[in-house]
Protein backbone atom coordinates (compact mmCIF):
# COMPACT_ATOMS: atom_id res chain seq x y z
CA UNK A 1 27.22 133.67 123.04
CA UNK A 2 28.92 133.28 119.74
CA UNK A 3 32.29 132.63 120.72
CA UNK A 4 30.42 129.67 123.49
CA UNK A 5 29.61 128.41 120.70
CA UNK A 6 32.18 128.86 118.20
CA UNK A 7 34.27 127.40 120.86
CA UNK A 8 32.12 124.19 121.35
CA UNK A 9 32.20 123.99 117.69
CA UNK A 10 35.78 124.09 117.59
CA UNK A 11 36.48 121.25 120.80
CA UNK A 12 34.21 119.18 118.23
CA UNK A 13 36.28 119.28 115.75
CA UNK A 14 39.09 119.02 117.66
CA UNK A 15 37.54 115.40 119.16
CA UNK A 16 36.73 114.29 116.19
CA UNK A 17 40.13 115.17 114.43
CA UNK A 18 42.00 113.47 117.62
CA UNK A 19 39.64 110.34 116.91
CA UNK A 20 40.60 109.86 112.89
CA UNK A 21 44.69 109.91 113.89
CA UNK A 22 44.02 107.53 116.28
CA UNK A 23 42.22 105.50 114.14
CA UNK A 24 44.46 105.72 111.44
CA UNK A 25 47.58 104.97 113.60
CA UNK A 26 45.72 102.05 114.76
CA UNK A 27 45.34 100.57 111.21
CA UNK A 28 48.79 101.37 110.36
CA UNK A 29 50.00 99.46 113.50
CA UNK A 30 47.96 96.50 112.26
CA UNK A 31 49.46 96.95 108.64
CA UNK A 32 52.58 96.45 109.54
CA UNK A 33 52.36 93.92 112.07
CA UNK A 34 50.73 91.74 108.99
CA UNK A 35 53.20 93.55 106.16
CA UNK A 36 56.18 92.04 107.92
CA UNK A 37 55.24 88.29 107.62
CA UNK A 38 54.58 89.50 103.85
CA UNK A 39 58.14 91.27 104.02
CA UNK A 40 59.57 88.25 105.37
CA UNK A 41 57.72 85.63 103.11
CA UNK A 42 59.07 88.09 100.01
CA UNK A 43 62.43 87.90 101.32
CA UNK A 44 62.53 84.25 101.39
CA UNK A 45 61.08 83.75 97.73
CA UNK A 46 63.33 86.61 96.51
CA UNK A 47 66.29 84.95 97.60
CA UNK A 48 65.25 81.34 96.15
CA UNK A 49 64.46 83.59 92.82
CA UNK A 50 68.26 84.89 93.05
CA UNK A 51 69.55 81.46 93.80
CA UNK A 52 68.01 80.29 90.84
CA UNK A 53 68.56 83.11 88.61
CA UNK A 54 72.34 82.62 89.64
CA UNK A 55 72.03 78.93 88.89
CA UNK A 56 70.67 79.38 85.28
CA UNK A 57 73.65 82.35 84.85
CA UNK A 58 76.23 80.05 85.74
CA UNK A 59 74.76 77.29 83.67
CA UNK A 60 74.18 79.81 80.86
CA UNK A 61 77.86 80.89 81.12
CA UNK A 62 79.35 77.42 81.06
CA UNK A 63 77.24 76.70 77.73
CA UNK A 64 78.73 79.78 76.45
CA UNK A 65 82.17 79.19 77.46
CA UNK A 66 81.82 75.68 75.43
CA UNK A 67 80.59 77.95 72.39
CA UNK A 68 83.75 80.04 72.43
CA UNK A 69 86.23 77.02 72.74
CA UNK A 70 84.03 75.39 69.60
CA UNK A 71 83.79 78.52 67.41
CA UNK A 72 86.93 79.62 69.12
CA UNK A 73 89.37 81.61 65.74
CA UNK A 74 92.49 79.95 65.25
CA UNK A 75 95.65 81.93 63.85
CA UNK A 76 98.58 79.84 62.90
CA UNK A 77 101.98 81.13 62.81
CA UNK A 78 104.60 79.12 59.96
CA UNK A 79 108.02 79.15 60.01
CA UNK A 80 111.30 76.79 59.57
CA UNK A 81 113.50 76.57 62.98
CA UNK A 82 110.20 77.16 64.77
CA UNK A 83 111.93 76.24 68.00
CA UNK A 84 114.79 78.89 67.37
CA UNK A 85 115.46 80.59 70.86
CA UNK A 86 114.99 83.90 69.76
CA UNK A 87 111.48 83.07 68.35
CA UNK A 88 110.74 81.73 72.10
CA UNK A 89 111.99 84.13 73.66
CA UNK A 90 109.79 87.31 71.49
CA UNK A 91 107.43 85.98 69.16
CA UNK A 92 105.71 83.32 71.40
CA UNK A 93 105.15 85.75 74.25
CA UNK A 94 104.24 88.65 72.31
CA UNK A 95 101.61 86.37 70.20
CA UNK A 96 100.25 84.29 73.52
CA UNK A 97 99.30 87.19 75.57
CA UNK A 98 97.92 89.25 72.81
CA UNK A 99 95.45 86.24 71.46
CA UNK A 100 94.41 86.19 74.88
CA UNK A 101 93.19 89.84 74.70
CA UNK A 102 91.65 89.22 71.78
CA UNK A 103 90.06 85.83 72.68
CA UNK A 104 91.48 83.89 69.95
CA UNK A 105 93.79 81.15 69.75
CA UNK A 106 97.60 81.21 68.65
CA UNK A 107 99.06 77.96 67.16
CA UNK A 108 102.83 77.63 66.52
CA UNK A 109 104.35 75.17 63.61
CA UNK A 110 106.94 74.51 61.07
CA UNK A 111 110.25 71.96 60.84
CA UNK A 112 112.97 72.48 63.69
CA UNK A 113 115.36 72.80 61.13
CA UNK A 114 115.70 75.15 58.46
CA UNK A 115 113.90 73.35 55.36
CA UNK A 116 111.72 75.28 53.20
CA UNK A 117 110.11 72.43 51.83
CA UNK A 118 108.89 71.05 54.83
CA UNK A 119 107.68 74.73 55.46
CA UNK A 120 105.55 75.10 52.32
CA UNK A 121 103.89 71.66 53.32
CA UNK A 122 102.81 72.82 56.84
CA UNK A 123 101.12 75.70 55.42
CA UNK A 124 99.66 73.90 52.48
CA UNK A 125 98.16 71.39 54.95
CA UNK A 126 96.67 74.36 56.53
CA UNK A 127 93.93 74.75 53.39
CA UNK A 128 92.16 71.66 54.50
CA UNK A 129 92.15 72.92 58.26
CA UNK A 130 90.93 76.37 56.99
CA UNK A 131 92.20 78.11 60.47
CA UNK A 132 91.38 82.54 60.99
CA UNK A 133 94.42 83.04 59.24
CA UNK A 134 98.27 82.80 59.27
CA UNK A 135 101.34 84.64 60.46
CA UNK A 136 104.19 83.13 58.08
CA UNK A 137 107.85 84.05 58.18
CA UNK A 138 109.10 83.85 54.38
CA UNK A 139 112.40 83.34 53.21
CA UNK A 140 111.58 84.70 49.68
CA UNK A 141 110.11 83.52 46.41
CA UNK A 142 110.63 79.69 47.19
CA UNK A 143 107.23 80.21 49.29
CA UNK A 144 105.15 81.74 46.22
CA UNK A 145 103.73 78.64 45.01
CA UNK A 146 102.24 77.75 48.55
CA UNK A 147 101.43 80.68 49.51
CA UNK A 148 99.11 81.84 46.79
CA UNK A 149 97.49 78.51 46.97
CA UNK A 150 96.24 79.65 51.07
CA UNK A 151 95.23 82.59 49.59
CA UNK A 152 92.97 81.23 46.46
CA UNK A 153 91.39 79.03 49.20
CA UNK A 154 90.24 81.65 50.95
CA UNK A 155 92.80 81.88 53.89
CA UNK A 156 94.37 85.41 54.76
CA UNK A 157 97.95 85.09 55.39
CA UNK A 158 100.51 88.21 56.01
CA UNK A 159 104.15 87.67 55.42
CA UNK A 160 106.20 88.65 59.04
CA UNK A 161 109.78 88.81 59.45
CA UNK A 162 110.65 87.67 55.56
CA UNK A 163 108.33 88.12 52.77
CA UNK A 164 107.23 87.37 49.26
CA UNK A 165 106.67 90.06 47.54
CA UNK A 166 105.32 88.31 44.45
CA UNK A 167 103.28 85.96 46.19
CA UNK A 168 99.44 86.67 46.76
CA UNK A 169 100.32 87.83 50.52
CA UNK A 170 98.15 90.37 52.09
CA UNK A 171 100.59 92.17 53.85
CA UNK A 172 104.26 92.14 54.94
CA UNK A 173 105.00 93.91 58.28
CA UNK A 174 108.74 93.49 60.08
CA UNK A 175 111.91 94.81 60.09
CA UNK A 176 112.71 96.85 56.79
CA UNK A 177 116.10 94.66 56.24
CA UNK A 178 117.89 97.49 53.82
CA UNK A 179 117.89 99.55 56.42
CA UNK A 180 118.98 97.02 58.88
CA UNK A 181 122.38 96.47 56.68
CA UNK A 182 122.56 99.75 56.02
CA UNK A 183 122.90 100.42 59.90
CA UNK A 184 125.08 97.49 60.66
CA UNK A 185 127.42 99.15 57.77
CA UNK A 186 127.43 102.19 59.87
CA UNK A 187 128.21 100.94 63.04
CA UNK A 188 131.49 98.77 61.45
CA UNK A 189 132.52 101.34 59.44
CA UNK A 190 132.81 103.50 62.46
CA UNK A 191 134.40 100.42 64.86
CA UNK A 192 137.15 100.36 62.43
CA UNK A 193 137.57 104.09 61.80
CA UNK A 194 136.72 103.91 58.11
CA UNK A 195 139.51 101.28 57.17
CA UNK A 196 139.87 97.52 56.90
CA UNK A 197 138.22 93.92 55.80
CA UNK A 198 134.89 92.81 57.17
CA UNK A 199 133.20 89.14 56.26
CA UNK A 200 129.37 88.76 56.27
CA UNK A 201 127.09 85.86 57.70
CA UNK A 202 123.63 85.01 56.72
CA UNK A 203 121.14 82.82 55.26
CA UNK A 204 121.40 81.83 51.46
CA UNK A 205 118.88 82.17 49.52
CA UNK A 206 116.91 84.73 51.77
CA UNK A 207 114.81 87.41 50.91
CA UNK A 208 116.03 89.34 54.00
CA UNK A 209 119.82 88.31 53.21
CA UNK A 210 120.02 89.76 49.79
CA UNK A 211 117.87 93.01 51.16
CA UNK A 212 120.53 93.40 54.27
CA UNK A 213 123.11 92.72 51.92
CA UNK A 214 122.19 95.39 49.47
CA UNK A 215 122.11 97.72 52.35
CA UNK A 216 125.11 96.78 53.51
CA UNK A 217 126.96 96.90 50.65
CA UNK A 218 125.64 100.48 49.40
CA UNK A 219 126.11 102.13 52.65
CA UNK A 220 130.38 101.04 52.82
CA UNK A 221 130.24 102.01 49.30
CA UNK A 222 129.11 105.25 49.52
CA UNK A 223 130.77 106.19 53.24
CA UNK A 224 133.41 103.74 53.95
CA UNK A 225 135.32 103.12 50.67
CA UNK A 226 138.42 102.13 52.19
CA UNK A 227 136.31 99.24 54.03
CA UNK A 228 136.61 95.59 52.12
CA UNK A 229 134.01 93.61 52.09
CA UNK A 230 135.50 89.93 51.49
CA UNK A 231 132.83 87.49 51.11
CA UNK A 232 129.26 86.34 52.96
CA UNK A 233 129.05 82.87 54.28
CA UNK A 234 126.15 80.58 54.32
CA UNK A 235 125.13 79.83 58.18
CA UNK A 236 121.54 78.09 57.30
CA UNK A 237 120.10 79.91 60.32
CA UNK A 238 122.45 77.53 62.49
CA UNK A 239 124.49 78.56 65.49
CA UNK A 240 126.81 75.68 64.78
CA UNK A 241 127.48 75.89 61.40
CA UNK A 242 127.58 79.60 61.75
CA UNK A 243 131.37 79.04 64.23
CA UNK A 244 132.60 76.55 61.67
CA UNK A 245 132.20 78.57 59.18
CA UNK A 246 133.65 81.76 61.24
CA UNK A 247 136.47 79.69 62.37
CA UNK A 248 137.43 78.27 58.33
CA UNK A 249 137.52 81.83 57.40
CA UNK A 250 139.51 83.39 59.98
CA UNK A 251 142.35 81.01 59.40
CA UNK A 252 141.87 81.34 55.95
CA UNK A 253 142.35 84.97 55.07
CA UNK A 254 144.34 86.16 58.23
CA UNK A 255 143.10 89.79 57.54
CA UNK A 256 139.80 90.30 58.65
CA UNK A 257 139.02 93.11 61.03
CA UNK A 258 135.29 92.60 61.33
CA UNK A 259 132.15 90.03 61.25
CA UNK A 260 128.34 91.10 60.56
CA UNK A 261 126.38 88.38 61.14
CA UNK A 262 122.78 88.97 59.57
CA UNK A 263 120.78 86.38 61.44
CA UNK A 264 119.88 85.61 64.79
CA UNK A 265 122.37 82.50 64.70
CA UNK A 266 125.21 84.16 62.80
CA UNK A 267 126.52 86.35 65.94
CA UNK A 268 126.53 83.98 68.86
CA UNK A 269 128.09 81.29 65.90
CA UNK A 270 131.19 83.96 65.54
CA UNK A 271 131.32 84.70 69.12
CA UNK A 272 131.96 81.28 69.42
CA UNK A 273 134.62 81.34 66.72
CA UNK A 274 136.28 84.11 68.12
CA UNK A 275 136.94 82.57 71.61
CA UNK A 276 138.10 79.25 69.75
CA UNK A 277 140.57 81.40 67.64
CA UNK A 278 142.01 83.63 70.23
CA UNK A 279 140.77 86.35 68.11
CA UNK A 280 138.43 88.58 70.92
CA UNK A 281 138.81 92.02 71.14
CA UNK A 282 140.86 91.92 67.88
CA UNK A 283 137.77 91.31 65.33
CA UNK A 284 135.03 93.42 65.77
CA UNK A 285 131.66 92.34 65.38
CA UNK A 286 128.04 93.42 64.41
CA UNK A 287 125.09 91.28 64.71
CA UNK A 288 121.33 90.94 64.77
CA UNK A 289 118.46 90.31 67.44
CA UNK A 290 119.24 89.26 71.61
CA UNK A 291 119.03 85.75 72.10
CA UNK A 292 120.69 84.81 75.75
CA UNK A 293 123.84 83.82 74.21
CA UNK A 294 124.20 87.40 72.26
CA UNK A 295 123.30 89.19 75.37
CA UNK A 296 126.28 86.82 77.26
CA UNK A 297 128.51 87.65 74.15
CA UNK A 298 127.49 91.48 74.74
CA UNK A 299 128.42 91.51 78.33
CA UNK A 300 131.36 89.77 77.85
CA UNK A 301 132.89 92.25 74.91
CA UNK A 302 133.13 89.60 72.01
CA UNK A 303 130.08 91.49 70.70
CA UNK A 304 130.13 95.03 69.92
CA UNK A 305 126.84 95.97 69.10
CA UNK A 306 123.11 94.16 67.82
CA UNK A 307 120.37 95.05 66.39
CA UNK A 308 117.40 94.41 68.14
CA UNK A 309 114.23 93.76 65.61
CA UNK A 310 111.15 94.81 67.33
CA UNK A 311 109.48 91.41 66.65
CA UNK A 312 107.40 91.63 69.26
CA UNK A 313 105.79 94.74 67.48
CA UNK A 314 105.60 93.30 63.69
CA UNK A 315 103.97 89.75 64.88
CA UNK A 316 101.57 91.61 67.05
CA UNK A 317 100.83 93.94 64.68
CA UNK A 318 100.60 91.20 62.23
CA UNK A 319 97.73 89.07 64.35
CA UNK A 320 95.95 92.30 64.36
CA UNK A 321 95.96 93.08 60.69
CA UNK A 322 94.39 89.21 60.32
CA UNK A 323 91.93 90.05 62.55
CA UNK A 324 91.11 93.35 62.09
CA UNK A 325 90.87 92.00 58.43
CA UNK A 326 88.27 89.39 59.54
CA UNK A 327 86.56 92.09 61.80
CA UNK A 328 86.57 95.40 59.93
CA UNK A 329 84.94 97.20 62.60
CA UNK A 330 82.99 99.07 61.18
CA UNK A 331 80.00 99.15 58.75
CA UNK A 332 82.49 101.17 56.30
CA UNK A 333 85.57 99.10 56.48
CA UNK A 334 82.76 96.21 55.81
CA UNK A 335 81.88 97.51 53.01
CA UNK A 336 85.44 98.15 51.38
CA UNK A 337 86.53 94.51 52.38
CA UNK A 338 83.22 93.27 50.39
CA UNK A 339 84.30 95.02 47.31
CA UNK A 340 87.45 93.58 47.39
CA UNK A 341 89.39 96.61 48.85
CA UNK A 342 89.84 95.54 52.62
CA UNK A 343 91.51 98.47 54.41
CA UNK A 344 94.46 96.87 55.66
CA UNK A 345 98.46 97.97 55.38
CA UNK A 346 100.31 96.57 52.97
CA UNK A 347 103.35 97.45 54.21
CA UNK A 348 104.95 98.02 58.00
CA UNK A 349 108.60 98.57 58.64
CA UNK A 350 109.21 98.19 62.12
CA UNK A 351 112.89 99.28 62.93
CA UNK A 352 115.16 98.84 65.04
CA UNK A 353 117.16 99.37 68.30
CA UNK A 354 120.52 99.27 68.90
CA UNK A 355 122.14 97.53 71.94
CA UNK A 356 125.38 97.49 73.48
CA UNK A 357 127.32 96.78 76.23
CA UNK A 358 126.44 100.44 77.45
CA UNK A 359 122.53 100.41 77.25
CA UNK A 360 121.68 96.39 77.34
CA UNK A 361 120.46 96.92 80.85
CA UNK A 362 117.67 98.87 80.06
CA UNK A 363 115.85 95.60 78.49
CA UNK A 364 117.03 92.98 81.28
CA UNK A 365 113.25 93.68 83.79
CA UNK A 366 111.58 92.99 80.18
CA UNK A 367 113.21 89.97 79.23
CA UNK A 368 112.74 88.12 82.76
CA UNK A 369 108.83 89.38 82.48
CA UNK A 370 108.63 87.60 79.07
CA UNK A 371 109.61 84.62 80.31
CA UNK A 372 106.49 84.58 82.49
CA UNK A 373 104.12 84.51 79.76
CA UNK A 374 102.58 81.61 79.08
C-alpha cells in the first residue's frame, strides 16, 4: 500500500513538474516573439546613435585638424645659395619627410646667391615672426651679430653644416670639417704616391674652409712632405666661377698634379676645367658631397674620389635637437631646461663616406627614392 501510494505521489509530482516547463516555455515563446520588435527597434536607434556619433567624430576631427594647421610649429632652415642642388637633393628631403613624422612644419629661405648679408637679414626678420626654431648653415663669425640677437629674443637656433662658435648658438651638429681635409689629404697624397703639387678650392672667408684647410694642410705635412701645396682659390660656392678659376690656374703654373675642391661647387667647377683644358686623367682630383654633376664626373673618371657629408643625418638630427629642446620629454629634462641647463648636445660630428667610381652604385636606389619626397 505504501509504494500505491508513494507512486501516486510521485505521478503528481511528475504532472505538476511537466505543467511548470510548459508553462515556462510558453512565456519564453511569448518573450521573444515581443523581445524581437524590441531587438529590432534597438537596432534601428543604435545605428542612428552610431551615425551620429560618427558625424560629431568627423566634425570633431575636422575642428581639430584646423587647430593643428593654426598652432601648427614652424622650423625655419637659413642659408645663402638656398637653391644649391645639393641642398635639394639631401637637406630638403631629409627635413620634409621627417617634419612630417613629427607633425611640424619645415620652411626653407635665404638669397640664391652666396651673400651673407642678405643671410643675416632673413634670419633677423625671423625675431618678429618668432617661428619653433631655426636650422641655420653658418659661414663663420660674420653671422655672430644676428645670430645672438634670435637667441636673446627667445628663438632656439642650432648652427648645421657651418657654425659660429662664438655666437650664442645652441648647438652645432655636421660634418667635423678637420677631419674632412684631413681625409681628402689622405686620399691625394696616396693618388700621387706621396709626390707632387696639388691646388685647393673653397669658400673665402668660411668657417668650414679654414677648418678643412687646417686639416688639410697638417695631414700632407706630417705624411706627405714631398706633396706641394700651391695655393687655395676663392670659388664663392659657385660652379662657374669655380672652372674659371680652375682653368686660370692650370695654365698658369703648368705643374699641378692635383685639385681638392672643398665645397659642393668646387669639384664639378674643376671637372669642368679639366675637360676644357685637355687635362683628364692627368690631374687628379678630390672633392666634396654628390650633386648629379659629381656623380657624372665620378662615372666618367675626371673625379677620383668625394666625400659624401651625411647631411641628411646632421639636419635631421638638428630638427630634432630644436624640438626635443622645445619638448624635453620628460618631467626631468623639464626641469633642467627650466633652470637654464636644457639637456641638449652641443656638439655632433657626423662623418663621412667616401665614394668612388668603385662603390657609387651602392647609393644610386637612394638617390632616385629621394627624389620622391615631397
Amino acid at each position: 500500500m505504501q509504494n500505491m501510494k508513494g507512486g501516486e505521489k510521485m505521478k503528481k509530482i511528475i504532472i505538476i513538474t511537466l505543467a511548470i516547463l510548459m508553462g515556462i516555455t510558453m512565456a519564453f515563446t511569448g518573450v521573444s516573439c515581443k523581445g524581437t520588435a524590441k531587438i529590432e527597434t534597438m537596432t534601428e536607434t543604435t545605428a542612428a546613435t552610431v551615425t551620429t556619433a560618427a558625424e560629431t567624430t568627423a566634425a570633431a576631427t575636422e575642428a581639430s585638424e584646423e587647430v593643428v594647421a593654426e598652432t601648427e610649429e614652424e622650423y625655419v632652415w637659413i642659408c645663402s645659395l638656398s637653391t644649391f642642388p645639393l641642398f635639394l637633393a639631401h637637406d630638403y628631403p631629409a627635413l620634409k619627410q621627417l617634419a612630417k613624422e613629427l607633425g611640424v612644419k619645415i620652411t626653407f629661405a635665404g638669397p640664391k646667391e652666396f651673400d651673407v648679408e642678405a643671410q643675416n637679414a632673413v634670419l633677423e626678420q625671423q625675431i618678429a615672426i618668432k617661428p619653433a626654431g631655426i636650422l641655420f648653415l653658418s659661414f663663420g663669425d660674420v653671422h655672430n651679430a644676428s645670430i645672438n640677437k634670435v637667441i636673446d629674443a627667445g628663438i632656439p637656433l642650432v648652427c648645421v653644416d657651418g657654425d659660429s662658435p662664438n655666437s650664442k648658438r645652441l648647438a652645432f651638429i655636421g660634418t667635423g670639417w678637420r677631419a674632412l681635409g684631413a681625409k681628402q689629404a689622405e686620399i691625394m697624397g696616396n693618388l700621387l704616391g706621396g709626390k707632387g703639387n696639388v691646388m685647393l678650392s673653397a669658400v673665402i672667408p668660411n668657417d668650414n674652409t679654414v677648418l678643412a684647410r687646417a686639416g688639410y694642410e697638417d695631414y700632407m705635412a706630417k705624411n706627405f712632405p714631398d706633396i706641394k701645396i700651391l695655393d687655395i682659390l676663392n670659388d664663392k660656392g659657385d660652379v662657374a666661377t669655380a672652372a674659371d678659376l680652375a682653368s686660370k690656374a692650370i695654365l698658369a703654373y703648368g705643374n699641378i698634379d692635383g685639385f681638392s675642391g672643398i665645397d659642393g661647387a668646387s669639384g664639378p667647377g674643376i671637372a669642368i676645367a679639366l675637360k676644357e683644358t685637355g687635362m683628364v686623367g692627368k690631374i687628379h682630383v678630390t672633392c666634396v658631397d654628390d650633386t648629379p654633376d659629381i656623380i657624372q664626373a665620378l662615372q666618367d673618371g675626371v673625379i677620383d674620389a668625394t666625400l659624401v657629408q651625411k647631411r641628411e643625418a646632421f639636419e635631421s638630427l638638428a630638427l630634432q635637437t630644436l624640438y626635443g629642446y622645445n619638448h624635453p620629454g620628460t618631467e626631468l629634462l623639464m626641469k633642467y631646461k627650466e633652470a637654464g641647463f636644457p639637456m641638449i648636445p652641443e656638439f655632433i660630428y657626423t662623418g663621412t663616406l667616401v665614394l668612388t667610381k668603385e662603390n657609387m652604385s651602392q647609393l644610386m636606389s637612394v638617390y632616385d627614392y629621394a627624389k620622391t619626397i615631397e
